[in-house]
PDB file of N, CA and C in Angstrom:
ATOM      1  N   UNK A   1       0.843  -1.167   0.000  1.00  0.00           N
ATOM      2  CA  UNK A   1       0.000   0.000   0.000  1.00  0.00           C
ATOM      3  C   UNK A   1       0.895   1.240   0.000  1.00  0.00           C
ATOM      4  N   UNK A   2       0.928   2.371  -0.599  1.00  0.00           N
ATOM      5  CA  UNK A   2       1.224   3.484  -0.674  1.00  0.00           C
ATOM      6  C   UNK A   2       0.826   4.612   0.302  1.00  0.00           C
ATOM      7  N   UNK A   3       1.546   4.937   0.964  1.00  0.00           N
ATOM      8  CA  UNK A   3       1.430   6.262   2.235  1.00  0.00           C
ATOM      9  C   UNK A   3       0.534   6.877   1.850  1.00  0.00           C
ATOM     10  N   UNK A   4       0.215   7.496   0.731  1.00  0.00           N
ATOM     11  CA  UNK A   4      -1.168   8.108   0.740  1.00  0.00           C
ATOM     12  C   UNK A   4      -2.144   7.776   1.043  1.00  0.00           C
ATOM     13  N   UNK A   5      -2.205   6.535   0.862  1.00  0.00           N
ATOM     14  CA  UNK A   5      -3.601   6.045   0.799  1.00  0.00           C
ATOM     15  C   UNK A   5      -3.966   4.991   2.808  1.00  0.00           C
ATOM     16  N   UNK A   6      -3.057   5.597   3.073  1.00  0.00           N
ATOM     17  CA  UNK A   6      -3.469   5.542   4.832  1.00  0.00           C
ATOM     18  C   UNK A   6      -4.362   6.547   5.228  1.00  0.00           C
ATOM     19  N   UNK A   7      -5.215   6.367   6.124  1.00  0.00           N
ATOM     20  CA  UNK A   7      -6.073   7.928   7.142  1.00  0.00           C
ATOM     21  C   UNK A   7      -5.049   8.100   8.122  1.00  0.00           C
ATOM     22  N   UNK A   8      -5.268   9.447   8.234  1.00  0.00           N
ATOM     23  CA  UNK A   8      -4.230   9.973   9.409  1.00  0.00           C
ATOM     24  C   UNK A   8      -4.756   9.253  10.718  1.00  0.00           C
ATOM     25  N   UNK A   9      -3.598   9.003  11.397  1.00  0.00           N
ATOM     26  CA  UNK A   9      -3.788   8.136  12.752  1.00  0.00           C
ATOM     27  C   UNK A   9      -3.584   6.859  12.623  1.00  0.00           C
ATOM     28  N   UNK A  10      -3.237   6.140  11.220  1.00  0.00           N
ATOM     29  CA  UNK A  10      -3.045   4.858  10.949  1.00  0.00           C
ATOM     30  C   UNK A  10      -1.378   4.664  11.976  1.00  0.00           C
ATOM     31  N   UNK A  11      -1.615   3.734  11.751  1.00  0.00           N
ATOM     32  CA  UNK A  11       0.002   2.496  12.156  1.00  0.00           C
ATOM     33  C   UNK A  11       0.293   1.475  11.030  1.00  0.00           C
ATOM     34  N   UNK A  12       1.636   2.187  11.089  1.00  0.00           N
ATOM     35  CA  UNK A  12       2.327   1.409   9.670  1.00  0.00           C
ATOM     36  C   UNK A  12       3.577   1.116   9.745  1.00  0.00           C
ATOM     37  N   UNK A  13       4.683   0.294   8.718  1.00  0.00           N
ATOM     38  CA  UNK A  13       5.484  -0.022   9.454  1.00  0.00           C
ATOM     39  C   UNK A  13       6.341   0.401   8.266  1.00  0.00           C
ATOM     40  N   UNK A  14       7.373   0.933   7.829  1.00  0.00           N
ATOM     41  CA  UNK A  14       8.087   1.314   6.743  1.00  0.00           C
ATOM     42  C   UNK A  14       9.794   1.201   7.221  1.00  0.00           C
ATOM     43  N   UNK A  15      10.175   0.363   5.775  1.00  0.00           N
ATOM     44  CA  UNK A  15      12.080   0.181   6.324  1.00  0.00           C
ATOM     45  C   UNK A  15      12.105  -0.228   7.638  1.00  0.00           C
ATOM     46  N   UNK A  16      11.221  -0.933   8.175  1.00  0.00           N
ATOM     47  CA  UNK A  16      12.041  -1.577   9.931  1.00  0.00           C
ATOM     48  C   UNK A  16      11.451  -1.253  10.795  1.00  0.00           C
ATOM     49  N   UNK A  17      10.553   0.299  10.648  1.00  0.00           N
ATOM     50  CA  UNK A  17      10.285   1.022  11.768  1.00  0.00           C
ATOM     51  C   UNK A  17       8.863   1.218  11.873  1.00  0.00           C
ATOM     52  N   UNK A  18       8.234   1.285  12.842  1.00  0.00           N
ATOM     53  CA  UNK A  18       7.027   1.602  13.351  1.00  0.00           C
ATOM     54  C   UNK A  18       6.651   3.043  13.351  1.00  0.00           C
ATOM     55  N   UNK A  19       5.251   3.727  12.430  1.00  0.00           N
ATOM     56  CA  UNK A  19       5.168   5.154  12.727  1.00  0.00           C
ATOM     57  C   UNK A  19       3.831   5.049  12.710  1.00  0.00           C
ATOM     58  N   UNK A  20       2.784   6.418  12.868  1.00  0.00           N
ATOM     59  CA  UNK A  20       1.730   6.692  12.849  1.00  0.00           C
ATOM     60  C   UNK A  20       1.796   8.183  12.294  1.00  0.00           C
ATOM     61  N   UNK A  21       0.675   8.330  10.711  1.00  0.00           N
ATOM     62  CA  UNK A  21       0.794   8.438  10.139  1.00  0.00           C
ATOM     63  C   UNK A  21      -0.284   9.908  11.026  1.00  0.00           C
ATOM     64  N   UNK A  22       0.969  11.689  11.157  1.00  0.00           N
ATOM     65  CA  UNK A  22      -0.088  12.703  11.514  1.00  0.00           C
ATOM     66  C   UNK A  22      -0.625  13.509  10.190  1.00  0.00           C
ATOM     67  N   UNK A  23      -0.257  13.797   9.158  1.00  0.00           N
ATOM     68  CA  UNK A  23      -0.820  14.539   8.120  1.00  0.00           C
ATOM     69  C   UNK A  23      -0.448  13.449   6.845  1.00  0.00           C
ATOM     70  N   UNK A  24      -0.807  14.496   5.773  1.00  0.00           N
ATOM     71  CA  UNK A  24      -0.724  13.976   4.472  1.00  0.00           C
ATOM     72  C   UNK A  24       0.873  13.743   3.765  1.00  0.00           C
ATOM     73  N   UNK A  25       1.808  13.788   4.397  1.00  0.00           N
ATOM     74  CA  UNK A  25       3.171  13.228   4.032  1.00  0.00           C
ATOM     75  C   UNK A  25       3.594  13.434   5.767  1.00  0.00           C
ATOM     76  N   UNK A  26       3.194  13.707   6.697  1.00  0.00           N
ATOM     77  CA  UNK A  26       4.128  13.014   7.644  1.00  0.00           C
ATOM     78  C   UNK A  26       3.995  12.137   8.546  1.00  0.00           C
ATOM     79  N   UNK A  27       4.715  11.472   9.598  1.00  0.00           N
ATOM     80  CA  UNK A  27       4.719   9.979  10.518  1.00  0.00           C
ATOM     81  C   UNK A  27       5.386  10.381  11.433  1.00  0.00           C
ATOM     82  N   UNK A  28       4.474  10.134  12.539  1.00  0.00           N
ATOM     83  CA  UNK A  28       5.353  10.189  14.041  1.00  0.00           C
ATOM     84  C   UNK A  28       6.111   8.740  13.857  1.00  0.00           C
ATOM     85  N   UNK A  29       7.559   9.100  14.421  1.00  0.00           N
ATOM     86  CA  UNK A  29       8.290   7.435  15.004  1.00  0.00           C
ATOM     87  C   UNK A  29       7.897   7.210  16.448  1.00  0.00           C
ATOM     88  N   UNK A  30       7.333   5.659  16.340  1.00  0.00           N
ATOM     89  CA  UNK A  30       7.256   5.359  17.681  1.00  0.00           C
ATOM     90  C   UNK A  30       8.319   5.267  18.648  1.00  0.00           C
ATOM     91  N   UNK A  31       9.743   5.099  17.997  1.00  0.00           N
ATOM     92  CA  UNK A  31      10.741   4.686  18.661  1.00  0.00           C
ATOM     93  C   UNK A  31      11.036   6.157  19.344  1.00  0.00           C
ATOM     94  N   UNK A  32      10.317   7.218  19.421  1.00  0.00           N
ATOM     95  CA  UNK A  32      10.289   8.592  19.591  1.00  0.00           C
ATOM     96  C   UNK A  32      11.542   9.201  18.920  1.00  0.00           C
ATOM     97  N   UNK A  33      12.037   8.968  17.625  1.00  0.00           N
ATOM     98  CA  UNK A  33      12.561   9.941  16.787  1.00  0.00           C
ATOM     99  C   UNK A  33      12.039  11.078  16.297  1.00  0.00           C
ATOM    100  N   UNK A  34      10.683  11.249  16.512  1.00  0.00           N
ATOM    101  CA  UNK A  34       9.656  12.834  16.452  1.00  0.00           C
ATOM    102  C   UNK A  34       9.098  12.431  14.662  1.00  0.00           C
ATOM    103  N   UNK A  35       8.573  13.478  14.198  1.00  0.00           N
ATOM    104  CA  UNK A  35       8.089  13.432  13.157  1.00  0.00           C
ATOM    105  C   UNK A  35       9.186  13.042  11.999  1.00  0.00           C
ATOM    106  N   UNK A  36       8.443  12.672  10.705  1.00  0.00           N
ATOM    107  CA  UNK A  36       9.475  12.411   9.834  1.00  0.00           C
ATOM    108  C   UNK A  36       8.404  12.449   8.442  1.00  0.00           C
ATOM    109  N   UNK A  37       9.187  13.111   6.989  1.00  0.00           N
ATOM    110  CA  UNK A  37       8.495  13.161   6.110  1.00  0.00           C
ATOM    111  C   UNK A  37       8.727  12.175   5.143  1.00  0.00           C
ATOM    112  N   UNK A  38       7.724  11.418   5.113  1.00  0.00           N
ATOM    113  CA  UNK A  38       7.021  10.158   4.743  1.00  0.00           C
ATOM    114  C   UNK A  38       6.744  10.523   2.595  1.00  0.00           C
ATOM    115  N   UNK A  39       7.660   9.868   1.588  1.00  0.00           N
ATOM    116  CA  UNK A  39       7.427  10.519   0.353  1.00  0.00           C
ATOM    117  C   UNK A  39       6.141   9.629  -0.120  1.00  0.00           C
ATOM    118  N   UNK A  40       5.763  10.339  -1.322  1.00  0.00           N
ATOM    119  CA  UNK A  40       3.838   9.599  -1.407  1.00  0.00           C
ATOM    120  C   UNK A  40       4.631   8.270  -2.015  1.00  0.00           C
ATOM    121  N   UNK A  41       5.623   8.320  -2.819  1.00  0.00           N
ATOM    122  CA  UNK A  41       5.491   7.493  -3.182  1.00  0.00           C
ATOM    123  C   UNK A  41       6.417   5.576  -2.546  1.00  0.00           C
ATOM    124  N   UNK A  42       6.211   6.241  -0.950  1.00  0.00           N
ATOM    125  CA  UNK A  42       6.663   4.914   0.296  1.00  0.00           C
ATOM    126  C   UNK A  42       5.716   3.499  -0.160  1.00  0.00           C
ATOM    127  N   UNK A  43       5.967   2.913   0.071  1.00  0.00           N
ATOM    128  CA  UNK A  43       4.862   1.571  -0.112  1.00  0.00           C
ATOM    129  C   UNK A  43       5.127   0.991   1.553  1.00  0.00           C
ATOM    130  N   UNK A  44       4.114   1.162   2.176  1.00  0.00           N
ATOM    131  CA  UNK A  44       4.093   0.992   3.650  1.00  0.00           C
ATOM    132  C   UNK A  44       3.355  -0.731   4.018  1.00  0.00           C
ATOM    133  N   UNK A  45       3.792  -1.163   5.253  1.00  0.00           N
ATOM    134  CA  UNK A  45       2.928  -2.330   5.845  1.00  0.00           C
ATOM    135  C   UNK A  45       2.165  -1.643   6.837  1.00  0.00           C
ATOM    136  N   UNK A  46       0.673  -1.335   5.832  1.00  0.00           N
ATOM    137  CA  UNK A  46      -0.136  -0.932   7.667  1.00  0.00           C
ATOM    138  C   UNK A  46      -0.436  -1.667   8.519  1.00  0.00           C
ATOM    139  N   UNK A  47      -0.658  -1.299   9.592  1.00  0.00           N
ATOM    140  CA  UNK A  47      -0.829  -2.443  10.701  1.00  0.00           C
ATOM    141  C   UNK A  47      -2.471  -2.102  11.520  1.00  0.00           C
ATOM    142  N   UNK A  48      -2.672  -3.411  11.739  1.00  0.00           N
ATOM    143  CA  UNK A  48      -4.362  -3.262  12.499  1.00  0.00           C
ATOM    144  C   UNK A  48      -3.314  -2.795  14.186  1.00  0.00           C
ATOM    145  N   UNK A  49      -4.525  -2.025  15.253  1.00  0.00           N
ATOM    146  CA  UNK A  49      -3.997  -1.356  16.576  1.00  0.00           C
ATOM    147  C   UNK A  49      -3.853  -2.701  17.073  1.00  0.00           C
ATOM    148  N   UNK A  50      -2.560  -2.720  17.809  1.00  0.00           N
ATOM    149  CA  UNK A  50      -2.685  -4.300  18.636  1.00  0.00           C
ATOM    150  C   UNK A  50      -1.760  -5.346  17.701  1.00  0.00           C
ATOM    151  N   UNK A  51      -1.496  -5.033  16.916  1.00  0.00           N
ATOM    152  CA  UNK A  51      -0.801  -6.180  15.862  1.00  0.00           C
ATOM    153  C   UNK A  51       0.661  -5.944  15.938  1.00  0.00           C
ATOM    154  N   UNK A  52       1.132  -4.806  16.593  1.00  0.00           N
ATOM    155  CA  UNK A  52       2.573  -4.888  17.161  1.00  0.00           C
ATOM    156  C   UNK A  52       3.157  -4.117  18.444  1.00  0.00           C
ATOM    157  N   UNK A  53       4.225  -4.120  18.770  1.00  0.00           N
ATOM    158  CA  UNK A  53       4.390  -3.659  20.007  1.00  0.00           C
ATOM    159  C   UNK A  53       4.155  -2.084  19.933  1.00  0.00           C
ATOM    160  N   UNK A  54       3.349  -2.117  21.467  1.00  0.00           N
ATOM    161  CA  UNK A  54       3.016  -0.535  21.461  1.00  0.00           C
ATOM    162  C   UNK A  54       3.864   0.683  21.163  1.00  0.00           C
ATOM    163  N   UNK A  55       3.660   1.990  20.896  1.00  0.00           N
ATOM    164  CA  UNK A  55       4.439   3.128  20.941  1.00  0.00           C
ATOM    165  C   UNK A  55       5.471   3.190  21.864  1.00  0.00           C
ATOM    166  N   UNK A  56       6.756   3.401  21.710  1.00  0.00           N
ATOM    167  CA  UNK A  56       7.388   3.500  22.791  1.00  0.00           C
ATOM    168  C   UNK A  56       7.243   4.562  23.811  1.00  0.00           C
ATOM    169  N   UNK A  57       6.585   6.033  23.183  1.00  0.00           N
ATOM    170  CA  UNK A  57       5.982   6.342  24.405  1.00  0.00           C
ATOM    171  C   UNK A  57       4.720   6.273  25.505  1.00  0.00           C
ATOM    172  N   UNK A  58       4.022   5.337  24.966  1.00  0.00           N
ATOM    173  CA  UNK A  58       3.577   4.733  25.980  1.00  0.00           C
ATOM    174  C   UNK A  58       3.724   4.229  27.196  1.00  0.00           C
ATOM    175  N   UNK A  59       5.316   3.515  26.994  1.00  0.00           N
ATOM    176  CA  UNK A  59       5.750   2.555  27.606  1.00  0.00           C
ATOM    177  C   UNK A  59       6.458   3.771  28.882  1.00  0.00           C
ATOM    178  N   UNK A  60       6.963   5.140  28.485  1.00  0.00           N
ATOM    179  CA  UNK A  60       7.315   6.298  29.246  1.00  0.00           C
ATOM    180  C   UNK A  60       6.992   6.451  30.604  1.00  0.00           C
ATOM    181  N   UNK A  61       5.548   6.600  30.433  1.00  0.00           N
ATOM    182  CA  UNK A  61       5.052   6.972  31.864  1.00  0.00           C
ATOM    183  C   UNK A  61       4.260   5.726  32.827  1.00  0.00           C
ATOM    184  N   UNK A  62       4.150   5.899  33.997  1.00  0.00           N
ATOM    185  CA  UNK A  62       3.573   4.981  34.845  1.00  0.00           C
ATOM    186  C   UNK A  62       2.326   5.807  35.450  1.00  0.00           C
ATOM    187  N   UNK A  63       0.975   4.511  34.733  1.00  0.00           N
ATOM    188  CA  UNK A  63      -0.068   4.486  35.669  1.00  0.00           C
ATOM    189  C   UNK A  63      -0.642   6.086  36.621  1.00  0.00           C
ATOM    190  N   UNK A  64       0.094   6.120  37.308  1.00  0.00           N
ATOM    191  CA  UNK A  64       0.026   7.656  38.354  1.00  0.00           C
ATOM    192  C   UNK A  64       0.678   8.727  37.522  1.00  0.00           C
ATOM    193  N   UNK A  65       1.745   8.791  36.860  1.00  0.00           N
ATOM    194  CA  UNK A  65       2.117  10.037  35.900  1.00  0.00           C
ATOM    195  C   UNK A  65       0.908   9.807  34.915  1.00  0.00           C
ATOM    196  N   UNK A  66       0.423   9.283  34.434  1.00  0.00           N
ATOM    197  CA  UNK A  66      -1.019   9.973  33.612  1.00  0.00           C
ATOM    198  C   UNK A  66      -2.132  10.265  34.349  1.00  0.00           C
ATOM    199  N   UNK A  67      -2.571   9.553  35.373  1.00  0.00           N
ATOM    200  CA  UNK A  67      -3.294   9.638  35.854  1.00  0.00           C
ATOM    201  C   UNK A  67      -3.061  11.437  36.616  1.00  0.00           C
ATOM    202  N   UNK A  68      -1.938  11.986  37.370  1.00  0.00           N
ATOM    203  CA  UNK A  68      -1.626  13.133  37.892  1.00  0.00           C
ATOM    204  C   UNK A  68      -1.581  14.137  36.339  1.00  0.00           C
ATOM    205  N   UNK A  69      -1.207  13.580  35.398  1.00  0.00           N
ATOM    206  CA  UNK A  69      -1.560  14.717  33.826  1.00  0.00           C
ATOM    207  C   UNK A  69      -2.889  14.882  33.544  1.00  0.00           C
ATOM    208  N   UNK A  70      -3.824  13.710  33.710  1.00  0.00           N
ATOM    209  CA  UNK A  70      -5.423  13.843  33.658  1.00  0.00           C
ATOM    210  C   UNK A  70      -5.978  14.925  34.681  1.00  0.00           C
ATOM    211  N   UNK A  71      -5.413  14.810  35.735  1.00  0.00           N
ATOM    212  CA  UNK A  71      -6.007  15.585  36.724  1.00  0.00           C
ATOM    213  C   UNK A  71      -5.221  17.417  36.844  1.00  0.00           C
ATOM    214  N   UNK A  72      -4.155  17.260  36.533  1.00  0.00           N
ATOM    215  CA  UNK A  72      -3.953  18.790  36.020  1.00  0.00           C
ATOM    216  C   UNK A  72      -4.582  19.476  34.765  1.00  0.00           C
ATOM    217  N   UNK A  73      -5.185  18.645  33.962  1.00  0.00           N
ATOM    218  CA  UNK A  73      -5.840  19.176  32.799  1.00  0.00           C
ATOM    219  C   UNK A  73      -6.968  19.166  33.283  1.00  0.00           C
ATOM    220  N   UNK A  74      -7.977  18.377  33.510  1.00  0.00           N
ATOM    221  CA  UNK A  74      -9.164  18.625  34.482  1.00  0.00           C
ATOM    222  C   UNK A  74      -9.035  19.555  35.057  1.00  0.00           C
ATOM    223  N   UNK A  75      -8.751  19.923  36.289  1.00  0.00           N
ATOM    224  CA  UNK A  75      -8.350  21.132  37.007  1.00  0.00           C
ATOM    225  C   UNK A  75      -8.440  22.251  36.119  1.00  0.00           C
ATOM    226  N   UNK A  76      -7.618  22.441  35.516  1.00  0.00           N
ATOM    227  CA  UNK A  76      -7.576  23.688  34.669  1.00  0.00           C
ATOM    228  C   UNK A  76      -8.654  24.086  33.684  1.00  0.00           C
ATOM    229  N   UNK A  77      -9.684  22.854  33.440  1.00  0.00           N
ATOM    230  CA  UNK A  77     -10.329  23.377  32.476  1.00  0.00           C
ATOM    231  C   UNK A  77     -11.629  23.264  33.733  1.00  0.00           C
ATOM    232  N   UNK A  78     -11.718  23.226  35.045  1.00  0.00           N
ATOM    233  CA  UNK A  78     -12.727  23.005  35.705  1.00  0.00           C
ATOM    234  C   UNK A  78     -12.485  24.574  36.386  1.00  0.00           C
ATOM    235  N   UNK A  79     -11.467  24.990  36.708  1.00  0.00           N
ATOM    236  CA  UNK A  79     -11.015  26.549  36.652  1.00  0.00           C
ATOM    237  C   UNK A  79     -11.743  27.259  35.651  1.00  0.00           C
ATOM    238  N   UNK A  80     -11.704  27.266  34.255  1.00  0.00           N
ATOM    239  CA  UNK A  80     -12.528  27.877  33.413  1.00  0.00           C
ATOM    240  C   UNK A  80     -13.815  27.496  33.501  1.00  0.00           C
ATOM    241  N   UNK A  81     -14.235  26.697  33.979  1.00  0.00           N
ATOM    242  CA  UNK A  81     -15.586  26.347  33.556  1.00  0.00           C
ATOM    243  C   UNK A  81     -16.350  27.407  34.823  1.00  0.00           C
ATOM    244  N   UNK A  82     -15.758  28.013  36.090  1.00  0.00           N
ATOM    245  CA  UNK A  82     -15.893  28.518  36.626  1.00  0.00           C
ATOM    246  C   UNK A  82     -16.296  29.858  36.490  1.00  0.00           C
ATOM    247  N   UNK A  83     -15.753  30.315  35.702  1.00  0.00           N
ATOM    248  CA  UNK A  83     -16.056  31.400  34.885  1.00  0.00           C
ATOM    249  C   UNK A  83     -17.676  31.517  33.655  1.00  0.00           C
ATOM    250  N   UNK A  84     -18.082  30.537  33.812  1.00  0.00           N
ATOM    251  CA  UNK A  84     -19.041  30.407  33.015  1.00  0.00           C
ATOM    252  C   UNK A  84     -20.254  30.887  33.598  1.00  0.00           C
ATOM    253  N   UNK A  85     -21.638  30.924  33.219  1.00  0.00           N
ATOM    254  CA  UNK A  85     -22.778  31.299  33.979  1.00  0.00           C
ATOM    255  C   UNK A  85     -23.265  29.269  34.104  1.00  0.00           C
ATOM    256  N   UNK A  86     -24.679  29.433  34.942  1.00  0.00           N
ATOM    257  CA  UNK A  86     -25.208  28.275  35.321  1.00  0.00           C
ATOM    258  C   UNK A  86     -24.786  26.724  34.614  1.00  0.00           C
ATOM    259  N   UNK A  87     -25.795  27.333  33.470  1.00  0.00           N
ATOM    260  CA  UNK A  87     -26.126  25.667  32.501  1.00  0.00           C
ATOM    261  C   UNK A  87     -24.501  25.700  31.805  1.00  0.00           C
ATOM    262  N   UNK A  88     -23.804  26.965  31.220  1.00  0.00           N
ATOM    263  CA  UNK A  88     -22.954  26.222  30.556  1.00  0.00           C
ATOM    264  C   UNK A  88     -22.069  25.561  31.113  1.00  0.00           C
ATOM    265  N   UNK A  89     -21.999  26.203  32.514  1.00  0.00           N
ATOM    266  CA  UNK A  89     -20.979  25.698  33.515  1.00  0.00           C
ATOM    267  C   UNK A  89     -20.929  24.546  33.757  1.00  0.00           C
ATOM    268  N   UNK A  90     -22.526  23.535  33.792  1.00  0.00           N
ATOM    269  CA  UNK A  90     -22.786  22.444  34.190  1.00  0.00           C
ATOM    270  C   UNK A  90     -22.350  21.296  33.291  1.00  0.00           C
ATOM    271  N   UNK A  91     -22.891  22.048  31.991  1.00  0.00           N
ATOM    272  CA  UNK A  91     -22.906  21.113  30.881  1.00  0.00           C
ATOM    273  C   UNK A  91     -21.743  21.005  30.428  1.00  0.00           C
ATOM    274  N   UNK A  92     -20.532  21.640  30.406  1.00  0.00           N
ATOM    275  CA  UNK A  92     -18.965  21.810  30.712  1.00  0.00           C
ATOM    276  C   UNK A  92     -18.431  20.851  31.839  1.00  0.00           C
ATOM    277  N   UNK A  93     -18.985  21.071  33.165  1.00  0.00           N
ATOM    278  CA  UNK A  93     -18.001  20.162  34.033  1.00  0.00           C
ATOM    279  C   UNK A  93     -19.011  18.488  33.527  1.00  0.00           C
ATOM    280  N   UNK A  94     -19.951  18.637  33.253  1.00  0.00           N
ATOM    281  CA  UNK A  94     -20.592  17.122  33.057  1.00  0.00           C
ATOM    282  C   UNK A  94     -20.055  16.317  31.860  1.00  0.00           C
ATOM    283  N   UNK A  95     -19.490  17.067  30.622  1.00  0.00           N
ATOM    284  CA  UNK A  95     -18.390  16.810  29.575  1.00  0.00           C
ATOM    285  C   UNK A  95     -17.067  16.180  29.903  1.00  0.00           C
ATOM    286  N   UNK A  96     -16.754  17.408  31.055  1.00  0.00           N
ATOM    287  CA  UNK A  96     -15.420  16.590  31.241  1.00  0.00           C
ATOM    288  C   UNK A  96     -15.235  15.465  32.042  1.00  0.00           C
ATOM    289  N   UNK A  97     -16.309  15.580  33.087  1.00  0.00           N
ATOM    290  CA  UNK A  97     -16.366  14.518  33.821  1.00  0.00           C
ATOM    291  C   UNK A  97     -16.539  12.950  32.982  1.00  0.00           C
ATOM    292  N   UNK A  98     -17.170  13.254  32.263  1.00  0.00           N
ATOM    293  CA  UNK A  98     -17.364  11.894  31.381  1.00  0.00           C
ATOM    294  C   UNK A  98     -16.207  11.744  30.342  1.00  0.00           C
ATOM    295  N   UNK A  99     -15.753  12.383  29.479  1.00  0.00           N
ATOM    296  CA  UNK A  99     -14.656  12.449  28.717  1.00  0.00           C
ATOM    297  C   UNK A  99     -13.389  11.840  29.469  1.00  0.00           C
ATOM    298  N   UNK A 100     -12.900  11.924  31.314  1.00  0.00           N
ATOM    299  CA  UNK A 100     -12.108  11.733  31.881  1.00  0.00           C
ATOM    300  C   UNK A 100     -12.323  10.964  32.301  1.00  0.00           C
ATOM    301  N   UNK A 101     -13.712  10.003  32.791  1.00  0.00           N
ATOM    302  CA  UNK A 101     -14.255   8.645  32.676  1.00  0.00           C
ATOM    303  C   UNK A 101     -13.724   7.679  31.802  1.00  0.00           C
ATOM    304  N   UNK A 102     -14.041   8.192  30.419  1.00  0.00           N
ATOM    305  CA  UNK A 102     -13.572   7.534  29.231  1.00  0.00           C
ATOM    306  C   UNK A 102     -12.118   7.503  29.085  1.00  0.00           C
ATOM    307  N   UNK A 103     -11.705   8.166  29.634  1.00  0.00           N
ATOM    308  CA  UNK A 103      -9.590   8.482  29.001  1.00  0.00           C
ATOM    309  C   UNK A 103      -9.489   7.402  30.377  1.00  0.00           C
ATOM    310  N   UNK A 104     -10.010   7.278  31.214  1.00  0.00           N
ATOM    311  CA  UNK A 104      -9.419   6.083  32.157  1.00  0.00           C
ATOM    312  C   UNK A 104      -9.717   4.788  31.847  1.00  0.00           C
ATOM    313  N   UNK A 105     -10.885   4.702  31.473  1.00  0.00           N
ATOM    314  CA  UNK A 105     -11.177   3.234  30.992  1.00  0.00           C
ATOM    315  C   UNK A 105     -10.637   3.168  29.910  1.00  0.00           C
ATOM    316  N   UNK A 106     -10.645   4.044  28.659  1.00  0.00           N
ATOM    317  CA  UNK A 106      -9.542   3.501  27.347  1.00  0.00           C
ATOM    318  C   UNK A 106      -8.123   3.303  27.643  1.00  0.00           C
ATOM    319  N   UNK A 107      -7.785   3.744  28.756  1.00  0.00           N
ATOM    320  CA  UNK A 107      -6.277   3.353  29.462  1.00  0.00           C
ATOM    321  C   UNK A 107      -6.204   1.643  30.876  1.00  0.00           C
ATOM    322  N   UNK A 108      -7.702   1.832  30.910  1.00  0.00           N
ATOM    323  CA  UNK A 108      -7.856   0.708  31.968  1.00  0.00           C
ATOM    324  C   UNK A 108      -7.055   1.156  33.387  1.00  0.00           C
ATOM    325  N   UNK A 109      -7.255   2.505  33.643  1.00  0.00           N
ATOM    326  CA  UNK A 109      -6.716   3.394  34.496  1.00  0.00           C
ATOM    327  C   UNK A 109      -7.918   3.097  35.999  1.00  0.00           C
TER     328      UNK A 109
END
């Protein structure tokens, strides 16, 4: 398959290496070498999520360092929401509350 024809956010594997594919010619490296420009005409192995070893930054932080990054971003946007009048205020912290529900269970946090 040809790099173009991935959606951004794919996982693919090109020359050896593992990337995920952020725009229309470029690829994050998982091995955290940062971005890299990907030519259209690469012929890539995409990969289904789960079909190889995770991002290496994943592997970075522990359990409580995301969990303490979830909760400084919460915080801060529960600070603004403060600033709001009644309903939007509500319907704001009831967003995030559930959105930060979800980022724990898609982490199994």
């Amino acid at each position: 398959m040809k790099f173009p024809q991935l959606p951004i956010g794919a996982r693919f594997r090109w020359q050896g290496d593992l990337y995920r594919k952020t725009g229309p010619m470029t690829a994050y490296a998982e091995t955290g070498a940062g971005q890299k420009l990907i030519p259209r005409s690469a012929v890539v192995e995409p990969l289904q999520d789960g079909a190889a070893e995770p991002p290496a930054a994943a592997a970075r932080f522990t359990a409580d360092e995301v969990q303490a990054a979830l909760r400084a971003l919460t915080d801060r946007l529960r600070a603004y929401a403060q600033t709001l009048d009644g309903s939007e205020r509500s319907t704001l912290e009831a967003h995030l509350e559930d959105a930060a529900r979800g980022f724990r269970a898609a982490l199994k946090l």
